[in-house]
PDB file of N, CA and C in Angstrom:
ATOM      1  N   UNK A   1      23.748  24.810  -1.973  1.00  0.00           N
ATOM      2  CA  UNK A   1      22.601  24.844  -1.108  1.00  0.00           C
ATOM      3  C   UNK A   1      22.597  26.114  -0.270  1.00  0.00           C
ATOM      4  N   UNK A   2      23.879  26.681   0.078  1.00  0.00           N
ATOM      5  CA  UNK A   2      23.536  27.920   1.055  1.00  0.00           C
ATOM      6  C   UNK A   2      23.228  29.280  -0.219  1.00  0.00           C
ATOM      7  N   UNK A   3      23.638  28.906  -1.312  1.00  0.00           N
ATOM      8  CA  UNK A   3      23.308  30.046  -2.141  1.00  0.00           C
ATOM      9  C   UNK A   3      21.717  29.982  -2.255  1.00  0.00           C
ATOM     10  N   UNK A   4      20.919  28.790  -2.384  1.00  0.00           N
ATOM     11  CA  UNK A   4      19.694  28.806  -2.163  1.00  0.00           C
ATOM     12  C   UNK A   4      19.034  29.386  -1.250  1.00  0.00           C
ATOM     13  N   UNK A   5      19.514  28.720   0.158  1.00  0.00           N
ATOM     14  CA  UNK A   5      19.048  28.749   1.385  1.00  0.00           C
ATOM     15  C   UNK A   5      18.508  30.748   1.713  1.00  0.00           C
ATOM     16  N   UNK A   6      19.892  30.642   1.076  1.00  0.00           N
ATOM     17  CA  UNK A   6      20.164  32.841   1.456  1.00  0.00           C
ATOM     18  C   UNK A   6      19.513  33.356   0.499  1.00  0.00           C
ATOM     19  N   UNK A   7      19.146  32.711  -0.766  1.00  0.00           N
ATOM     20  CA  UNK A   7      17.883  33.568  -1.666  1.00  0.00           C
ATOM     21  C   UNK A   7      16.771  33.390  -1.217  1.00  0.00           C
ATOM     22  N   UNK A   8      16.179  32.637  -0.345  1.00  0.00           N
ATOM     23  CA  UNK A   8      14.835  32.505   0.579  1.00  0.00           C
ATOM     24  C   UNK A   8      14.134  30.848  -0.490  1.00  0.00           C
ATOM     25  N   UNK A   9      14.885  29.683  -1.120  1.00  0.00           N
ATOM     26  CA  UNK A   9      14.691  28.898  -1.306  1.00  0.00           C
ATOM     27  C   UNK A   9      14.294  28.138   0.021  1.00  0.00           C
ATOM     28  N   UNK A  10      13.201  27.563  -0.322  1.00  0.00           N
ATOM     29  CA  UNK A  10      12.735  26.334   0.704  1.00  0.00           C
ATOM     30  C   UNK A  10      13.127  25.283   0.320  1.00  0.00           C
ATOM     31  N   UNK A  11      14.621  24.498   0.907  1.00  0.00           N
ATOM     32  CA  UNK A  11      14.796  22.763   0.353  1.00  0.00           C
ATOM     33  C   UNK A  11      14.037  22.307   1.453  1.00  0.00           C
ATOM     34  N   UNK A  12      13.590  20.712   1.134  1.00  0.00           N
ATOM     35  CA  UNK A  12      12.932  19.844   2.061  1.00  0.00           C
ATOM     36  C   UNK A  12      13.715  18.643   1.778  1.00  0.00           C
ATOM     37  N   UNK A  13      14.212  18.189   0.479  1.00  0.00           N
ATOM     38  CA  UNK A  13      14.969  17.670  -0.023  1.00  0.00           C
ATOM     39  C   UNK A  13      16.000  17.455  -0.736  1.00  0.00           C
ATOM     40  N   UNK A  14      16.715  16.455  -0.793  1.00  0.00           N
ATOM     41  CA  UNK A  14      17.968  16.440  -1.974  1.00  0.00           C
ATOM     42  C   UNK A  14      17.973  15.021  -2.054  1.00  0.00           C
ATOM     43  N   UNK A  15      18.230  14.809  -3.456  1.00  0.00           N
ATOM     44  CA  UNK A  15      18.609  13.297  -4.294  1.00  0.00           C
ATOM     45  C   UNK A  15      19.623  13.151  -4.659  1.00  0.00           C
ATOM     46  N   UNK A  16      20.322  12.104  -4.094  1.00  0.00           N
ATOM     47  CA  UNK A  16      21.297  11.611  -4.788  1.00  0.00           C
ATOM     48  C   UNK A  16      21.487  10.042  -5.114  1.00  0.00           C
ATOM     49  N   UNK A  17      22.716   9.831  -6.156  1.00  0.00           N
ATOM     50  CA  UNK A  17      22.589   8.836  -6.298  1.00  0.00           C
ATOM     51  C   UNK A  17      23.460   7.879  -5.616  1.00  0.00           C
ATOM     52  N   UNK A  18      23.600   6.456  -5.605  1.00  0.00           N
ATOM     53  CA  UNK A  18      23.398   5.373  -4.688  1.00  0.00           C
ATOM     54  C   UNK A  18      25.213   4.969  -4.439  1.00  0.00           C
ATOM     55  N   UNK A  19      25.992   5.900  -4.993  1.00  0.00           N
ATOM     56  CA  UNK A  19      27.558   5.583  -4.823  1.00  0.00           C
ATOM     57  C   UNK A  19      27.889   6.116  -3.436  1.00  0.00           C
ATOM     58  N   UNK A  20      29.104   4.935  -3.280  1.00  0.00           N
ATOM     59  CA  UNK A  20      29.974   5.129  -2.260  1.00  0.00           C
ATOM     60  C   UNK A  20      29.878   6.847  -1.296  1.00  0.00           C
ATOM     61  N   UNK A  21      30.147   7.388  -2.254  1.00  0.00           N
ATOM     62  CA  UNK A  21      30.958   8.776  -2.100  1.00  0.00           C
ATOM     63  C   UNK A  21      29.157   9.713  -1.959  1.00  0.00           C
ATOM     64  N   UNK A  22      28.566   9.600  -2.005  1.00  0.00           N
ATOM     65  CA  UNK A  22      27.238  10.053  -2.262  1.00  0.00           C
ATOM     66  C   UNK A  22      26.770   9.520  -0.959  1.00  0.00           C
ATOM     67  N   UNK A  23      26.512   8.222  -0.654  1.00  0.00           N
ATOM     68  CA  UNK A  23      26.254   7.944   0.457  1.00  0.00           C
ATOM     69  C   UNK A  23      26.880   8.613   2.002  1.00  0.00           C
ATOM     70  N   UNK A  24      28.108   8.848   1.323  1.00  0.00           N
ATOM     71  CA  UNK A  24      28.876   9.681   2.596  1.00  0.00           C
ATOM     72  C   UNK A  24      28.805  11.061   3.068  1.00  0.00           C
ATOM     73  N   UNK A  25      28.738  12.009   1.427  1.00  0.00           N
ATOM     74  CA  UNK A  25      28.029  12.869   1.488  1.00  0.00           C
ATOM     75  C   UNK A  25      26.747  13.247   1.828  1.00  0.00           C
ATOM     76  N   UNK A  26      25.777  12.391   1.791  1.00  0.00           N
ATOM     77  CA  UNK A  26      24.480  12.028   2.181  1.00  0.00           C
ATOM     78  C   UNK A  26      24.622  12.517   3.843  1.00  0.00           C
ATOM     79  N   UNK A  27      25.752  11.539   4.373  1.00  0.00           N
ATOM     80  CA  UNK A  27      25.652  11.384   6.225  1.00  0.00           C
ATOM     81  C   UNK A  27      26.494  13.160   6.509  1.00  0.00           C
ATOM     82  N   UNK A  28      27.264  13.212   6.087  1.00  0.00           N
ATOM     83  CA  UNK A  28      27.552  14.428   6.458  1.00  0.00           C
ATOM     84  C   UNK A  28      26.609  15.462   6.379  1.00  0.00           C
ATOM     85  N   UNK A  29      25.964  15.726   5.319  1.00  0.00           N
ATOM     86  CA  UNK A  29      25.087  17.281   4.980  1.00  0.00           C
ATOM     87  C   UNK A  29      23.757  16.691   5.759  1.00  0.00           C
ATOM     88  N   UNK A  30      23.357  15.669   6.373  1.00  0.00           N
ATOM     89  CA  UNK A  30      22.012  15.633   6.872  1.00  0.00           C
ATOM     90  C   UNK A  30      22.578  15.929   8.567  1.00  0.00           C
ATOM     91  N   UNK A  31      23.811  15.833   9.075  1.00  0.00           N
ATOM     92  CA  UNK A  31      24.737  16.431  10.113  1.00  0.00           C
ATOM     93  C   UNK A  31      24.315  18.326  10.011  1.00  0.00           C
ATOM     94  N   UNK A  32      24.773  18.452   8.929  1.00  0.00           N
ATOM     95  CA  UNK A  32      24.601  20.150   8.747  1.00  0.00           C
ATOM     96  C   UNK A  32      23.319  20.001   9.023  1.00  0.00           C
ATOM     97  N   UNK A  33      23.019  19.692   8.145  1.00  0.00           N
ATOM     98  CA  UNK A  33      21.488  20.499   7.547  1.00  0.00           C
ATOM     99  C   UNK A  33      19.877  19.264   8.068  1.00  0.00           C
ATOM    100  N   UNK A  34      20.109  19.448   9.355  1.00  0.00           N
ATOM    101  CA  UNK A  34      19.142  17.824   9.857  1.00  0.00           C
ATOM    102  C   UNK A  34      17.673  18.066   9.331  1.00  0.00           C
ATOM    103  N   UNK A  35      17.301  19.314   8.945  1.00  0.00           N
ATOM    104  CA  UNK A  35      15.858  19.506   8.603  1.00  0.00           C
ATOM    105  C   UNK A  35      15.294  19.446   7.167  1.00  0.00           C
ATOM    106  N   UNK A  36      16.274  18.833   6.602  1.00  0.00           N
ATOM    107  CA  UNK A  36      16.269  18.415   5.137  1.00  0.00           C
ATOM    108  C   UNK A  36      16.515  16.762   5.266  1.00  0.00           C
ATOM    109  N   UNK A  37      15.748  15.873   4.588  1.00  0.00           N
ATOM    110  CA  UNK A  37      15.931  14.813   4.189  1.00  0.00           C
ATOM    111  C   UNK A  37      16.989  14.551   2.596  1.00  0.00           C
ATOM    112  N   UNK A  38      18.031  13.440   2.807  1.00  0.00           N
ATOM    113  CA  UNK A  38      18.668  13.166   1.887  1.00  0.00           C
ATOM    114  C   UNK A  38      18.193  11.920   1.692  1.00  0.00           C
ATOM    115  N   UNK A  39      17.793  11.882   0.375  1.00  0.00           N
ATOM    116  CA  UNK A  39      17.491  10.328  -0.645  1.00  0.00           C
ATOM    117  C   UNK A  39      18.047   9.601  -1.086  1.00  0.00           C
ATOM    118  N   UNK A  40      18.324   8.461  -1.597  1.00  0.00           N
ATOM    119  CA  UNK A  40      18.807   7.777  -3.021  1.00  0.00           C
ATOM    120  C   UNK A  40      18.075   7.657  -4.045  1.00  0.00           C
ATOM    121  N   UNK A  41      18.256   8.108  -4.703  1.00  0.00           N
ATOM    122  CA  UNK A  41      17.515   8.000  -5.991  1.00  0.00           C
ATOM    123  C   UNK A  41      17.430   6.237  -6.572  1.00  0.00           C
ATOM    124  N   UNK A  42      15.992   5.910  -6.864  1.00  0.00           N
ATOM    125  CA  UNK A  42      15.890   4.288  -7.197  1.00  0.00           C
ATOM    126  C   UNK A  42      15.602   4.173  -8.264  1.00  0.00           C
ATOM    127  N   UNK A  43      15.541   5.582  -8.953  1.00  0.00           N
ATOM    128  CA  UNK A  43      15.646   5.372 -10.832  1.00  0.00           C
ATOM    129  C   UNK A  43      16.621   4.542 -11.205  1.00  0.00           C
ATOM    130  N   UNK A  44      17.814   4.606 -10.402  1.00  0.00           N
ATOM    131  CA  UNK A  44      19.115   3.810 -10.875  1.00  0.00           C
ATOM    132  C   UNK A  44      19.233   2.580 -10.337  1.00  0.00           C
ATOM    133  N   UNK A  45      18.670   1.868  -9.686  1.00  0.00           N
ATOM    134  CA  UNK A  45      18.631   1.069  -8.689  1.00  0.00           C
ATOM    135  C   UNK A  45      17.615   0.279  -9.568  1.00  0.00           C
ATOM    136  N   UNK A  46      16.246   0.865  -9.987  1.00  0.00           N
ATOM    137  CA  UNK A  46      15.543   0.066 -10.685  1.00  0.00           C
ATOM    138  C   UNK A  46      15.963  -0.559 -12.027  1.00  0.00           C
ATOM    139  N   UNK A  47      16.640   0.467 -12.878  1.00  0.00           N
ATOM    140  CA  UNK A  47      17.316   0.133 -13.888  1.00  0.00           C
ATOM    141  C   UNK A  47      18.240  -0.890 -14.040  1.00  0.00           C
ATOM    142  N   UNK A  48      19.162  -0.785 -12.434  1.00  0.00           N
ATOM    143  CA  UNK A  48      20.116  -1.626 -12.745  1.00  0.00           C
ATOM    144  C   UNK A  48      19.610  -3.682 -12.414  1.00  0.00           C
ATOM    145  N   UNK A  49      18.230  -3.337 -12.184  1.00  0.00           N
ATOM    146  CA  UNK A  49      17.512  -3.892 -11.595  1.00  0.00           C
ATOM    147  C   UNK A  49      16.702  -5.037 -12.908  1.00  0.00           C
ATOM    148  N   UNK A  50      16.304  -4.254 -13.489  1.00  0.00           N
ATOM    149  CA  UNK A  50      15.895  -4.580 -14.966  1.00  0.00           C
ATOM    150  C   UNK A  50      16.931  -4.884 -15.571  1.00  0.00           C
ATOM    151  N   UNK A  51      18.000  -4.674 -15.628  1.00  0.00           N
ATOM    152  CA  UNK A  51      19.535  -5.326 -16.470  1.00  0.00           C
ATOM    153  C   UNK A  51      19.469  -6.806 -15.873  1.00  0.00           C
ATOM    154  N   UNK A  52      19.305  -6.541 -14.755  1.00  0.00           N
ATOM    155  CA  UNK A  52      19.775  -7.864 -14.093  1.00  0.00           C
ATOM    156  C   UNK A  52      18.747  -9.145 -14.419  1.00  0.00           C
ATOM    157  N   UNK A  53      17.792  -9.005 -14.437  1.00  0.00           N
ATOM    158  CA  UNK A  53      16.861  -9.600 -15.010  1.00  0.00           C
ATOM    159  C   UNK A  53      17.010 -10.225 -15.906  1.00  0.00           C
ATOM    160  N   UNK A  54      16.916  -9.042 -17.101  1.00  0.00           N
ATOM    161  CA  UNK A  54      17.265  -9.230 -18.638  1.00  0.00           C
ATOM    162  C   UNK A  54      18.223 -10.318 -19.000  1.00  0.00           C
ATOM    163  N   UNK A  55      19.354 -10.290 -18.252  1.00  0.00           N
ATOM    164  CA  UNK A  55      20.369 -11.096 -18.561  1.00  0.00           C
ATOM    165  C   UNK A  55      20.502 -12.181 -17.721  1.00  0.00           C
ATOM    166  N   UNK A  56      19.157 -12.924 -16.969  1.00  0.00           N
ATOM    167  CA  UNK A  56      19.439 -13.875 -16.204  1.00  0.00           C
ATOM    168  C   UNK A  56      18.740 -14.716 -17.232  1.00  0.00           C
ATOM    169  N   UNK A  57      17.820 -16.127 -16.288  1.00  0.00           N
ATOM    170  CA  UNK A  57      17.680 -17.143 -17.134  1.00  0.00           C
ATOM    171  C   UNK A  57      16.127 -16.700 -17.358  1.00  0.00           C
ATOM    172  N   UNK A  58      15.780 -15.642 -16.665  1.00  0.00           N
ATOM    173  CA  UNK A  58      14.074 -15.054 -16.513  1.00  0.00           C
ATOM    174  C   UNK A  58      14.182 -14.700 -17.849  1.00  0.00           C
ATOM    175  N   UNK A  59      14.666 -14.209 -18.665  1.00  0.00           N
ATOM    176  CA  UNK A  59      14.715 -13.539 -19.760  1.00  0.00           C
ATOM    177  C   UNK A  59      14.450 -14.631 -21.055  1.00  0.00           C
ATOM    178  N   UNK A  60      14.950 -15.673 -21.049  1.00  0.00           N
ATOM    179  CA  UNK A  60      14.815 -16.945 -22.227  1.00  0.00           C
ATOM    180  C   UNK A  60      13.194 -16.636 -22.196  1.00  0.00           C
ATOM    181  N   UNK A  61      12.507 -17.409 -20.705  1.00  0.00           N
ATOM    182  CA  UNK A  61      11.348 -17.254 -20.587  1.00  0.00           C
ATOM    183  C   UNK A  61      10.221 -15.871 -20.747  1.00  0.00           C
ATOM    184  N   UNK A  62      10.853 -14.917 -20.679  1.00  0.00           N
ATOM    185  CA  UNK A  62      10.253 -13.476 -20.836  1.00  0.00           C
ATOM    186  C   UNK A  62       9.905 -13.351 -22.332  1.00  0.00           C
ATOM    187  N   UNK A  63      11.158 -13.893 -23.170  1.00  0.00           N
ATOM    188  CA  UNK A  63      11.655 -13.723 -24.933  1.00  0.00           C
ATOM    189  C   UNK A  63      10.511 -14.666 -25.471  1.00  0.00           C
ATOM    190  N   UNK A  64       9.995 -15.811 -24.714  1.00  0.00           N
ATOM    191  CA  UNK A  64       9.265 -16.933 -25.192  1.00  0.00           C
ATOM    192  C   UNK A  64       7.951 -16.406 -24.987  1.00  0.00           C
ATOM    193  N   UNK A  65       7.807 -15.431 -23.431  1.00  0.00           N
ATOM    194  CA  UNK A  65       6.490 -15.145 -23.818  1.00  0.00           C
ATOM    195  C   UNK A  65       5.849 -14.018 -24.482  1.00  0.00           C
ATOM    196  N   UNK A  66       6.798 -12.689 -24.939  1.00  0.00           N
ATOM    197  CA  UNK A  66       6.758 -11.977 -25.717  1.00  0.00           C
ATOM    198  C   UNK A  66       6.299 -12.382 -26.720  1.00  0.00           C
ATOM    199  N   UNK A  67       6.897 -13.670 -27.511  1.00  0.00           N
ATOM    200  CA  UNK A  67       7.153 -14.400 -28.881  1.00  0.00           C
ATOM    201  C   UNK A  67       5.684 -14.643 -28.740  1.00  0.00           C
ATOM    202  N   UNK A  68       5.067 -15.836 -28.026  1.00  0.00           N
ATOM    203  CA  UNK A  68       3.660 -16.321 -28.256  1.00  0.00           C
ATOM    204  C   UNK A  68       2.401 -15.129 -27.891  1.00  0.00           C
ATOM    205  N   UNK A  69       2.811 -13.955 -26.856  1.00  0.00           N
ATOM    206  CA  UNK A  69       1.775 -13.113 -27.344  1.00  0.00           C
ATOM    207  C   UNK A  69       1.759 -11.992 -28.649  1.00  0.00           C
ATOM    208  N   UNK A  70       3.088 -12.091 -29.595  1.00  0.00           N
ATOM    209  CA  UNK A  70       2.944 -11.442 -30.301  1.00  0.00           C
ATOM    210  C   UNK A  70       2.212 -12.343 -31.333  1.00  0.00           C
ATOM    211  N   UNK A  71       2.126 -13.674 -31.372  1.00  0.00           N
ATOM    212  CA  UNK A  71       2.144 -14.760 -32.216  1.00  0.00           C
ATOM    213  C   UNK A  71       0.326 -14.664 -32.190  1.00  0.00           C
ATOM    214  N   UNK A  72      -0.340 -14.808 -31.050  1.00  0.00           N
ATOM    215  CA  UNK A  72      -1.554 -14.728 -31.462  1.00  0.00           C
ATOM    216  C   UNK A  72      -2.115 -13.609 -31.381  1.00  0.00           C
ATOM    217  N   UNK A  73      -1.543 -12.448 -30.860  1.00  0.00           N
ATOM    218  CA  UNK A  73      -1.548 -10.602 -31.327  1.00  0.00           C
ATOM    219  C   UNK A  73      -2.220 -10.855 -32.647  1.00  0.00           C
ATOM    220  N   UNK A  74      -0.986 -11.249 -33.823  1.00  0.00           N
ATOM    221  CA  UNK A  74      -1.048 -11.701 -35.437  1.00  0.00           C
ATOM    222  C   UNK A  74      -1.881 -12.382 -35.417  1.00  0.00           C
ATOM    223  N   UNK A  75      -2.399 -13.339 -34.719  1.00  0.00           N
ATOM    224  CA  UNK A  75      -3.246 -14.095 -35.412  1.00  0.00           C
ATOM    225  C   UNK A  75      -4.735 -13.913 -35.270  1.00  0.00           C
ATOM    226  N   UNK A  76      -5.258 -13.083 -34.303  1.00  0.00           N
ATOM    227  CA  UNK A  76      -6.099 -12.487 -34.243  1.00  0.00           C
ATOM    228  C   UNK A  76      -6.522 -11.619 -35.040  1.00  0.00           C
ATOM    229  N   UNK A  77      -5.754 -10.604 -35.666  1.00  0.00           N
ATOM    230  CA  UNK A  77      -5.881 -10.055 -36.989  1.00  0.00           C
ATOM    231  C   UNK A  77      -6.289 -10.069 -38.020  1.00  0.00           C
ATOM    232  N   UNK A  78      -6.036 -11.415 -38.192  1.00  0.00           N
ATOM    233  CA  UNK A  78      -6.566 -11.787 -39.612  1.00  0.00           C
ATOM    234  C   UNK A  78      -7.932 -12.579 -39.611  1.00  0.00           C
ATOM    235  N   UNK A  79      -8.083 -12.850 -38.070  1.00  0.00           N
ATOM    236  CA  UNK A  79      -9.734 -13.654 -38.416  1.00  0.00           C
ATOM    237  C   UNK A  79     -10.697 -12.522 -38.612  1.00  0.00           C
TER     238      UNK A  79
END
């Protein structure tokens, strides 16, 4: 960031992601650097988000209703 800063880069931001060690880094460099906002990124957060889902009991029911709209998808087709 200071190699930026000293080429006449404008940060406003930085992303990172949602670990331990990231979060800490997060609190320190917004110490340095208070006129920059630090993020978490919720690409990963959403993802891990959608796993969780997937593999609960929402998912039997998700698989069932996939199944019956693909079922009359097909059957619409052919009339």
């Amino acid at each position: 960031m200071l190699n930026m800063k000293n080429e006449g880069w404008s940060i406003g931001a930085v992303v990172t992601d949602n670990v331990g060690q990231c979060g800490r880094a997060r609190r320190i460099l917004s110490l340095r650097w208070p006129e920059i906002v630090f993020v978490i990124c919720c690409a990963h957060d959403l993802n891990n988000l959608v796993h969780a889902v997937l593999k609960s009991d929402n998912a039997e029911v998700a698989n069932q209703a996939s199944d019956a709209m693909n079922s009359l998808n097909a059957s619409y087709t052919f009339v």
